[in-house]
N, C-alpha and C. Protein backbone atom coordinates (compact mmCIF):
# COMPACT_ATOMS: atom_id res chain seq x y z
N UNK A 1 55.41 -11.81 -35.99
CA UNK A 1 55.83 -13.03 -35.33
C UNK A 1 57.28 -13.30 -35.69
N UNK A 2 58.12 -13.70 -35.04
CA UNK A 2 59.54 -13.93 -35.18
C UNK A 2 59.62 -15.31 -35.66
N UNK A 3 60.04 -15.67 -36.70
CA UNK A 3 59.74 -16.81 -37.32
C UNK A 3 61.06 -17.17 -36.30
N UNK A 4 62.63 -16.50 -36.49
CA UNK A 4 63.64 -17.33 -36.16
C UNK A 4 63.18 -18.48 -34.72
N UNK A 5 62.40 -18.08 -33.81
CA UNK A 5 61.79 -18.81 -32.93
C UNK A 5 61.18 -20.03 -33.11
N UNK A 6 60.65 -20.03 -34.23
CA UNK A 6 59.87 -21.40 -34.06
C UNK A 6 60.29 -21.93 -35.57
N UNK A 7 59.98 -23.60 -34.33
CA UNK A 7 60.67 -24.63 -35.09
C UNK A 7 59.69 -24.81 -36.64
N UNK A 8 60.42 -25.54 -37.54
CA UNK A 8 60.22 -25.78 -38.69
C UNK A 8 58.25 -26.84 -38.41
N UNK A 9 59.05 -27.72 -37.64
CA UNK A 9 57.77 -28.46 -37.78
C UNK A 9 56.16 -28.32 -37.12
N UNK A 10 56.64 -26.99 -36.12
CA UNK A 10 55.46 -25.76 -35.48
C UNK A 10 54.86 -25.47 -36.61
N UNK A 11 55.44 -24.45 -37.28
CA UNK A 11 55.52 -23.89 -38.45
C UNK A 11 54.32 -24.60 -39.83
N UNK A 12 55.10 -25.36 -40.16
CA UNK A 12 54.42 -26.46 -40.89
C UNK A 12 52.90 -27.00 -40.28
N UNK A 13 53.26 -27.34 -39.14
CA UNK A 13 51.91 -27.31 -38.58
C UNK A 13 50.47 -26.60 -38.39
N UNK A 14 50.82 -25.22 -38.11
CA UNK A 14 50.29 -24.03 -38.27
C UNK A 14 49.71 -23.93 -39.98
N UNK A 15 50.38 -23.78 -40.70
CA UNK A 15 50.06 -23.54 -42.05
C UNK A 15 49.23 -24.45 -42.44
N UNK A 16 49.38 -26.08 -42.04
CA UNK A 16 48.85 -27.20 -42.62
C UNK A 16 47.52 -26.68 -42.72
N UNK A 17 46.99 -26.55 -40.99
CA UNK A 17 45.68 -26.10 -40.47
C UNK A 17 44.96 -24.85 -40.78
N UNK A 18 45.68 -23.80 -41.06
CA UNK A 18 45.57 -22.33 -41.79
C UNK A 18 44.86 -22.79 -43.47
N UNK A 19 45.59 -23.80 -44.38
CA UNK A 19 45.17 -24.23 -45.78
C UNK A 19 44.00 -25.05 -45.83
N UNK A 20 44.39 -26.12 -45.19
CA UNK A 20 42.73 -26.69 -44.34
C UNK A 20 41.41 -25.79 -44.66
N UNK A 21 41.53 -24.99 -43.35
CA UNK A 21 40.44 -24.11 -43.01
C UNK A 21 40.45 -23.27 -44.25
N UNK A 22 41.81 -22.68 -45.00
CA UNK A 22 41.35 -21.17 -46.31
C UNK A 22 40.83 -21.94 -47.29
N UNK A 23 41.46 -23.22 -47.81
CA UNK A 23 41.53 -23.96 -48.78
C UNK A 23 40.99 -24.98 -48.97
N UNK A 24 41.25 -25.66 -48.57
CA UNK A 24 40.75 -26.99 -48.14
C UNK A 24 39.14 -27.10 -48.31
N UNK A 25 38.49 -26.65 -47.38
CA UNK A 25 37.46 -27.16 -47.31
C UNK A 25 36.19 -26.07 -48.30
N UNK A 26 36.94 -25.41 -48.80
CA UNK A 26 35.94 -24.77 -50.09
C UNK A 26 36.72 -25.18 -51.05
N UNK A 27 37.45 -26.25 -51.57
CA UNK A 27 37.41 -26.45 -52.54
C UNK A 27 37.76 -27.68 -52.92
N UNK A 28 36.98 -28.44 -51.97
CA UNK A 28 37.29 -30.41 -52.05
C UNK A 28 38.93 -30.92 -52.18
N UNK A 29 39.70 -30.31 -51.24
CA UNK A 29 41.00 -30.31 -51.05
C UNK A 29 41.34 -30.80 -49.47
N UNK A 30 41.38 -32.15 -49.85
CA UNK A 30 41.62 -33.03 -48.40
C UNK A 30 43.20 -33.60 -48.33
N UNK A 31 43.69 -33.82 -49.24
CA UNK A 31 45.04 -35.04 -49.58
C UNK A 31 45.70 -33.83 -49.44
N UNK A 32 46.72 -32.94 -49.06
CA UNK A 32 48.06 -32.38 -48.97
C UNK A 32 49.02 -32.84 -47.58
N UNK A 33 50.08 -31.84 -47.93
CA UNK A 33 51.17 -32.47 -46.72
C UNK A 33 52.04 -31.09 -47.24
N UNK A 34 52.52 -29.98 -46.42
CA UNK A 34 53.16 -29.40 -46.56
C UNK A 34 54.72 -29.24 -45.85
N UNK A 35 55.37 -28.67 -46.41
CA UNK A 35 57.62 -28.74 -45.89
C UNK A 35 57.60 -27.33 -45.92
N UNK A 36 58.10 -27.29 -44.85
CA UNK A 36 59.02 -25.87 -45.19
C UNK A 36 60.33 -25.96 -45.45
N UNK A 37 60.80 -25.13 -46.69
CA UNK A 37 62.19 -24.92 -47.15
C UNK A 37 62.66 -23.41 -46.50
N UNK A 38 63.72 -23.66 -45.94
CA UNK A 38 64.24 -22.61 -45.23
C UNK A 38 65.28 -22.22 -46.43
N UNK A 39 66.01 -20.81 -46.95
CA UNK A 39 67.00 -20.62 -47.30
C UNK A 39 68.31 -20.88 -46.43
N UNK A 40 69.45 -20.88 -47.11
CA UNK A 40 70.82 -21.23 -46.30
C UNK A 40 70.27 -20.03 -45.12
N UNK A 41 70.51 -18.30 -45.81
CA UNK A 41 70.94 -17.82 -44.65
C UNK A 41 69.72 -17.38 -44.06
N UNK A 42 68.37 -18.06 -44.31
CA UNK A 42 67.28 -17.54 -43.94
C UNK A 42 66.62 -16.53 -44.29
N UNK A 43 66.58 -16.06 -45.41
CA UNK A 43 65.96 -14.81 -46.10
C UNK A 43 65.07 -15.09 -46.37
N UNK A 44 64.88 -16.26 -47.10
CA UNK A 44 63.33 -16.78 -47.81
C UNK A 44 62.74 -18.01 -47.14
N UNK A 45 61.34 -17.91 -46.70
CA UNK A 45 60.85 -19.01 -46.00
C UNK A 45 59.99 -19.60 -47.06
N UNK A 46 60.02 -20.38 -47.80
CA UNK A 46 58.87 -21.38 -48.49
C UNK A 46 58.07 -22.38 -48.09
N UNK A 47 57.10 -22.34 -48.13
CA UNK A 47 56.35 -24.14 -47.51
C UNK A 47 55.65 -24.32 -48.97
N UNK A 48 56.50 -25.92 -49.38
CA UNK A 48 56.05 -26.74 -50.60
C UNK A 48 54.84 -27.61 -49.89
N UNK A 49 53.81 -26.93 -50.76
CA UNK A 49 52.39 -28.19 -50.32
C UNK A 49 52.24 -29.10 -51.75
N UNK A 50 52.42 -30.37 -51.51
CA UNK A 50 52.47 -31.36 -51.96
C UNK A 50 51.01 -31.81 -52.40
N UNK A 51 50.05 -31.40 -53.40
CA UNK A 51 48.46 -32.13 -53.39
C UNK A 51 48.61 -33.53 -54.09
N UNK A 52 47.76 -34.07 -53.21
CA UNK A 52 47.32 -35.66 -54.37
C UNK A 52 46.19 -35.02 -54.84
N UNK A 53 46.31 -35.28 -56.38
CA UNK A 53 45.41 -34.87 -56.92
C UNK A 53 43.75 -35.87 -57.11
N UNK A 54 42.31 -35.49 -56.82
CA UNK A 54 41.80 -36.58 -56.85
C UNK A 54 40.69 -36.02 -57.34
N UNK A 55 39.41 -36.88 -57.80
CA UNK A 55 38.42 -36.49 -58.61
C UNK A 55 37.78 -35.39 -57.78
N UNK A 56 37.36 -34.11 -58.71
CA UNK A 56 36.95 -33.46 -57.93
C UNK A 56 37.83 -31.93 -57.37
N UNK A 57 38.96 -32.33 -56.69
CA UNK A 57 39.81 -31.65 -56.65
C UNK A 57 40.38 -30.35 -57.66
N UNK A 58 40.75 -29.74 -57.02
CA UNK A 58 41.70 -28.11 -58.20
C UNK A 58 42.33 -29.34 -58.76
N UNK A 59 42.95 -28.77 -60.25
CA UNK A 59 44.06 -28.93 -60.60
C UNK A 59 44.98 -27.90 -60.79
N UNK A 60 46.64 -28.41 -60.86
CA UNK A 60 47.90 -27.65 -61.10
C UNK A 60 47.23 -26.12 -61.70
N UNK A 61 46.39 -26.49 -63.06
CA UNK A 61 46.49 -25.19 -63.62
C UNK A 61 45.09 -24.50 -62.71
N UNK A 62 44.30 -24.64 -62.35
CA UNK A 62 43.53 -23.97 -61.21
C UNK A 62 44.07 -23.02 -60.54
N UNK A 63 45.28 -23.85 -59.65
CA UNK A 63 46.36 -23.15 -58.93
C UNK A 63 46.84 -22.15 -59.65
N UNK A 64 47.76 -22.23 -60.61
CA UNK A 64 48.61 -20.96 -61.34
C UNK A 64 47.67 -19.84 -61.88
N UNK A 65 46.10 -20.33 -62.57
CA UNK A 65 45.21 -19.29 -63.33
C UNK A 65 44.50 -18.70 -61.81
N UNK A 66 44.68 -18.74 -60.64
CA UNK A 66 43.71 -18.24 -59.66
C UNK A 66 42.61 -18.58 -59.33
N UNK A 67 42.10 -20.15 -60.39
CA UNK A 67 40.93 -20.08 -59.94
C UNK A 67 40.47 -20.89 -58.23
N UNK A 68 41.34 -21.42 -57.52
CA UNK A 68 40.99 -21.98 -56.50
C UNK A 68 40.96 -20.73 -55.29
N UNK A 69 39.58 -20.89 -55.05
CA UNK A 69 38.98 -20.22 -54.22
C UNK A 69 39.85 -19.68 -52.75
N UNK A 70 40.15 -18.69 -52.08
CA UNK A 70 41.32 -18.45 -51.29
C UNK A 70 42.42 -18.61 -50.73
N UNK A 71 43.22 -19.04 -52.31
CA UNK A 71 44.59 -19.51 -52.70
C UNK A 71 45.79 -19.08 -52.73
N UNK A 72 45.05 -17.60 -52.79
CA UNK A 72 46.46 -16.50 -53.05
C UNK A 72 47.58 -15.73 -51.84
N UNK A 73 46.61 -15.89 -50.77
CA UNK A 73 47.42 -16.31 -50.03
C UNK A 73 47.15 -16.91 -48.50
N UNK A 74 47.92 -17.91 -47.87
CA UNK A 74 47.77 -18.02 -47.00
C UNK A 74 47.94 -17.41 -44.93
N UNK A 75 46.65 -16.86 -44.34
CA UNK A 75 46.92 -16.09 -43.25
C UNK A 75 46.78 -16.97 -41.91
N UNK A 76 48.11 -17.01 -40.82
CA UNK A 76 47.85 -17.36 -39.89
C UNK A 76 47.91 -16.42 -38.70
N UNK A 77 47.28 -16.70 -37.75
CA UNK A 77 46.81 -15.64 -36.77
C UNK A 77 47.15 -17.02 -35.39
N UNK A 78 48.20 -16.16 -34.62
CA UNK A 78 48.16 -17.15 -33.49
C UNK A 78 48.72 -15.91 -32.33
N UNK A 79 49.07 -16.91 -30.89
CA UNK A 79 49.25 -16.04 -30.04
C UNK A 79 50.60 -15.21 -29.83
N UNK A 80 51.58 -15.84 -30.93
CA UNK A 80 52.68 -15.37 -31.01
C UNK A 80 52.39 -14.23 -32.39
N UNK A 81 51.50 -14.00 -32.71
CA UNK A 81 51.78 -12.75 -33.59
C UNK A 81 50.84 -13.36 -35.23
N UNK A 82 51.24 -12.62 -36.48
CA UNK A 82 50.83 -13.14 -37.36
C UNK A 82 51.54 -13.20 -38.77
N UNK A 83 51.16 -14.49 -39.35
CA UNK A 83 52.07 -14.50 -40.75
C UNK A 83 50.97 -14.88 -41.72
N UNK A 84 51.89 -14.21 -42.90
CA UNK A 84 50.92 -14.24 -44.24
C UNK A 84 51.75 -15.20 -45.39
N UNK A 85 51.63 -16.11 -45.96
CA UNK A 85 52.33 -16.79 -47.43
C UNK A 85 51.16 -16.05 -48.28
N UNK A 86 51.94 -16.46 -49.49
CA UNK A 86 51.84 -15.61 -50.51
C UNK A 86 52.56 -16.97 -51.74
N UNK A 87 51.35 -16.66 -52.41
CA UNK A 87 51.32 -18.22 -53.69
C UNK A 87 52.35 -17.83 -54.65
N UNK A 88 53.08 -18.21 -55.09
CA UNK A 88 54.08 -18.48 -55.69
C UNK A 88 53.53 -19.38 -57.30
N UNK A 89 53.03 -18.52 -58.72
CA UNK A 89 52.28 -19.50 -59.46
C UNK A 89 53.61 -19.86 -60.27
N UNK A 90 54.45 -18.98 -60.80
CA UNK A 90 55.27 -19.27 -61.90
C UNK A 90 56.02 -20.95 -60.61
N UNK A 91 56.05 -21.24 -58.89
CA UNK A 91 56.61 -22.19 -59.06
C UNK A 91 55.30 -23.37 -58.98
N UNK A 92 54.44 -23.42 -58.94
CA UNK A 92 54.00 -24.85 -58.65
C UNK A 92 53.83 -25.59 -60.29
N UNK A 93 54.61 -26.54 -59.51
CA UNK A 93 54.82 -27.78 -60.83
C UNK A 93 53.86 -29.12 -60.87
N UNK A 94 54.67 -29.84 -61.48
CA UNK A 94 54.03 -31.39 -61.14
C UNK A 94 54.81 -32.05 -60.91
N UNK A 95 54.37 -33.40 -59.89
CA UNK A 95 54.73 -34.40 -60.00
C UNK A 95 54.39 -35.91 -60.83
N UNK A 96 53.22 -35.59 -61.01
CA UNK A 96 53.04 -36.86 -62.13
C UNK A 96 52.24 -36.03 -62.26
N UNK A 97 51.33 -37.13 -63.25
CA UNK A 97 50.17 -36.45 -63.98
C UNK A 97 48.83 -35.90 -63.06
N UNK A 98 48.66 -36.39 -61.86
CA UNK A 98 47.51 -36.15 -60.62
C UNK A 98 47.94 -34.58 -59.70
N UNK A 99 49.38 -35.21 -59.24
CA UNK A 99 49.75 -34.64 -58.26
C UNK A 99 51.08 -33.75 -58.33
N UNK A 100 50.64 -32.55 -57.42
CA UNK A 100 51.79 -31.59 -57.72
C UNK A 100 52.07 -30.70 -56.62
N UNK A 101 52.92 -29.29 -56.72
CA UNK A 101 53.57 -28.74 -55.82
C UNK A 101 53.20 -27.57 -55.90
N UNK A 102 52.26 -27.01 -54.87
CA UNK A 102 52.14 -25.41 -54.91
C UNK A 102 52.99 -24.57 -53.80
N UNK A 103 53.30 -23.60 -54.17
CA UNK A 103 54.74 -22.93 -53.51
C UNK A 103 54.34 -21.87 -52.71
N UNK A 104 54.82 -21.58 -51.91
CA UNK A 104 54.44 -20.67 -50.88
C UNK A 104 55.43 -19.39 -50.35
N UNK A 105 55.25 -18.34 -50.30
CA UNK A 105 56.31 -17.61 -49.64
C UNK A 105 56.13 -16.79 -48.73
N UNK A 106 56.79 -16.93 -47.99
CA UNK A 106 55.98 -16.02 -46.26
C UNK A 106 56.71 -14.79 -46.88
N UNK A 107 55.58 -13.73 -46.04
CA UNK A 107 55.76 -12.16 -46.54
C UNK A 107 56.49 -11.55 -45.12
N UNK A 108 57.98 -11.35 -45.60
CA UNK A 108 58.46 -10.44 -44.19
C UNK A 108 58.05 -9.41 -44.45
């Protein structure tokens, strides 16, 4: 799929629904919101997913040790072709003590 084609917030869109369906719903993961960070000259595509963290839910270290159930990476399949992210553990951080940032990197 030619990413340069589609817009950021396609994009984002696609993935939201891709984590949803991989993630999301095997592993009581409802609260995210994902961005894509583009590099300046476009080499690296990232999408930061943002979780509220809530009872029940993975936590941060879930994410980095592997244990959340088809995390490692994310696959979308559409009519323009297909893309794969790929979890990023050394980046997801925190934002407070609940909620944090798991990192994403699309595989050219």
């Amino acid at each position: 799929m030619n990413v340069d084609k589609i817009s950021d917030e396609i994009m984002q869109e696609m993935f939201e629904v891709a984590f949803e369906n991989q993630v999301g719903v095997y592993n009581n993961l409802s609260e995210f919101e994902a961005i894509v960070k583009r590099s300046a000259r476009e080499e690296d595509i990232l999408m930061e997913v943002t979780v509220t963290g809530m009872a029940g839910s993975p936590t941060m270290d879930d994410f980095k040790s592997g244990k959340v159930e088809n995390a490692e990476q994310i696959n979308i399949d559409d009519v323009r072709g297909q893309l794969t992210y790929r979890i990023m553990p050394e980046n997801i951080v925190p934002l407070n003590s609940t909620d944090y940032i798991v990192t994403y990197k699309l595989a050219l």
